[in-house]
Protein backbone atom coordinates (compact mmCIF):
# COMPACT_ATOMS: atom_id res chain seq x y z
CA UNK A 1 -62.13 162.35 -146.07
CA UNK A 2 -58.64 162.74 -144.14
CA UNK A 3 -56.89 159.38 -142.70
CA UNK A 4 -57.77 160.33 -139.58
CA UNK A 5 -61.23 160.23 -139.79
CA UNK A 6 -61.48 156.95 -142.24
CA UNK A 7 -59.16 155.28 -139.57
CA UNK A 8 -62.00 156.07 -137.04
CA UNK A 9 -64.81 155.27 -139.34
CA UNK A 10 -63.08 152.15 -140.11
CA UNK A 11 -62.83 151.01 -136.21
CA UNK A 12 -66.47 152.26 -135.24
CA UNK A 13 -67.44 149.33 -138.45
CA UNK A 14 -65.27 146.76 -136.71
CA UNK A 15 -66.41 147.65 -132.80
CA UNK A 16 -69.84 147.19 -134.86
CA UNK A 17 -69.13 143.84 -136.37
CA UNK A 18 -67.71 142.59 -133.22
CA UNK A 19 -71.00 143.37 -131.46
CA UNK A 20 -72.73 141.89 -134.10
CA UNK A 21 -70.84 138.45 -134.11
CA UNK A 22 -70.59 138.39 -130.20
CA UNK A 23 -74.63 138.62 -130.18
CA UNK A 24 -74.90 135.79 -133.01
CA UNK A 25 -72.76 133.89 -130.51
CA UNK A 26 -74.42 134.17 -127.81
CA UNK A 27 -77.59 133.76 -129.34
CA UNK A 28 -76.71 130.10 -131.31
CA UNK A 29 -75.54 129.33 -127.13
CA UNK A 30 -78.29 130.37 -125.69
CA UNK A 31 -81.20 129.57 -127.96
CA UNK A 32 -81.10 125.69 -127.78
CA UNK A 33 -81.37 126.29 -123.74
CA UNK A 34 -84.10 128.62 -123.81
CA UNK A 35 -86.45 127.47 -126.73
CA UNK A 36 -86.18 123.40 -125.82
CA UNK A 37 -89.78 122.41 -125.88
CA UNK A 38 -91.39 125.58 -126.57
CA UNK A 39 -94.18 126.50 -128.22
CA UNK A 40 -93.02 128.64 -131.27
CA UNK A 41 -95.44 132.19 -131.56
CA UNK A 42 -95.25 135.50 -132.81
CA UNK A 43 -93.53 136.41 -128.99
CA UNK A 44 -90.74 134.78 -126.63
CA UNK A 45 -93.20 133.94 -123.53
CA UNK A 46 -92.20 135.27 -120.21
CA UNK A 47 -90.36 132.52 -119.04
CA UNK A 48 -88.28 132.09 -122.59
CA UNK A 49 -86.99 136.27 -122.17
CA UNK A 50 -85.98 135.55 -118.70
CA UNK A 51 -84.14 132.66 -119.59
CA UNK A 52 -82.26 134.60 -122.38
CA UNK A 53 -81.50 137.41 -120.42
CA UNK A 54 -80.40 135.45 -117.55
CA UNK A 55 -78.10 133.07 -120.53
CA UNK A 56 -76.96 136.64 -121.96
CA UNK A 57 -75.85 137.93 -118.50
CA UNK A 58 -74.05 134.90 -117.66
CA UNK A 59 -72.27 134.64 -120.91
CA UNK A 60 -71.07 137.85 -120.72
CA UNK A 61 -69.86 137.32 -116.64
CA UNK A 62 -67.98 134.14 -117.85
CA UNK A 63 -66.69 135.90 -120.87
CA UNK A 64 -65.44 138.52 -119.07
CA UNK A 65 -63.83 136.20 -116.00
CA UNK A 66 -61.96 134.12 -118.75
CA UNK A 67 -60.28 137.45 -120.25
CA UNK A 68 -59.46 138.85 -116.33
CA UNK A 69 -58.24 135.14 -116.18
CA UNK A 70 -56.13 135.21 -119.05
CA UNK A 71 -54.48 138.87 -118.77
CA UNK A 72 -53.50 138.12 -115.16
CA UNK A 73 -52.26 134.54 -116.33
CA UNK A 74 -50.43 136.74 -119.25
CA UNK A 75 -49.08 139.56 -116.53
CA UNK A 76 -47.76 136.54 -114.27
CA UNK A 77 -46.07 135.05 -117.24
CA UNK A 78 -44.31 138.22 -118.57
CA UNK A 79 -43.09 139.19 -114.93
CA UNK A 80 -41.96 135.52 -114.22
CA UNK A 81 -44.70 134.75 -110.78
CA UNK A 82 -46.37 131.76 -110.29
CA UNK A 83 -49.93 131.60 -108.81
């Protein structure tokens, strides 16, 4: 196996671990909303998935409006504007 292609193996196992922490993550967040005072079965009922997905899709919206956030905040900084 060249560098080359270990170097790529090697970043497809992080982008994987990084998905896998990011859904942990979310999950430890959005479980205590979703699950409080539910009945625990073999299935989420359909009120406990549409909570999660709705908790999943809104984590991921605010994650992603903190990083726009922050790189602008990070732009301004570097080029010496204010807000």
């Amino acid at each position: 196996m060249d560098h080359t292609t270990l170097a790529r193996n090697l970043q497809a196992i992080q982008v994987a671990v990084e998905s896998q922490k990011q859904l942990m993550e979310t999950t430890d967040f959005c479980w205590p909303i979703c699950m409080r005072n539910a009945r625990i079965g073999t299935e989420l009922d359909r009120s406990q998935k549409v909570c999660f997905s709705n908790c999943v899709v809104r984590s991921i919206d605010a994650e992603r409006m903190i990083a726009q956030r922050v790189l602008v905040a990070m732009k301004q900084s570097s080029t010496g504007e204010a807000e």
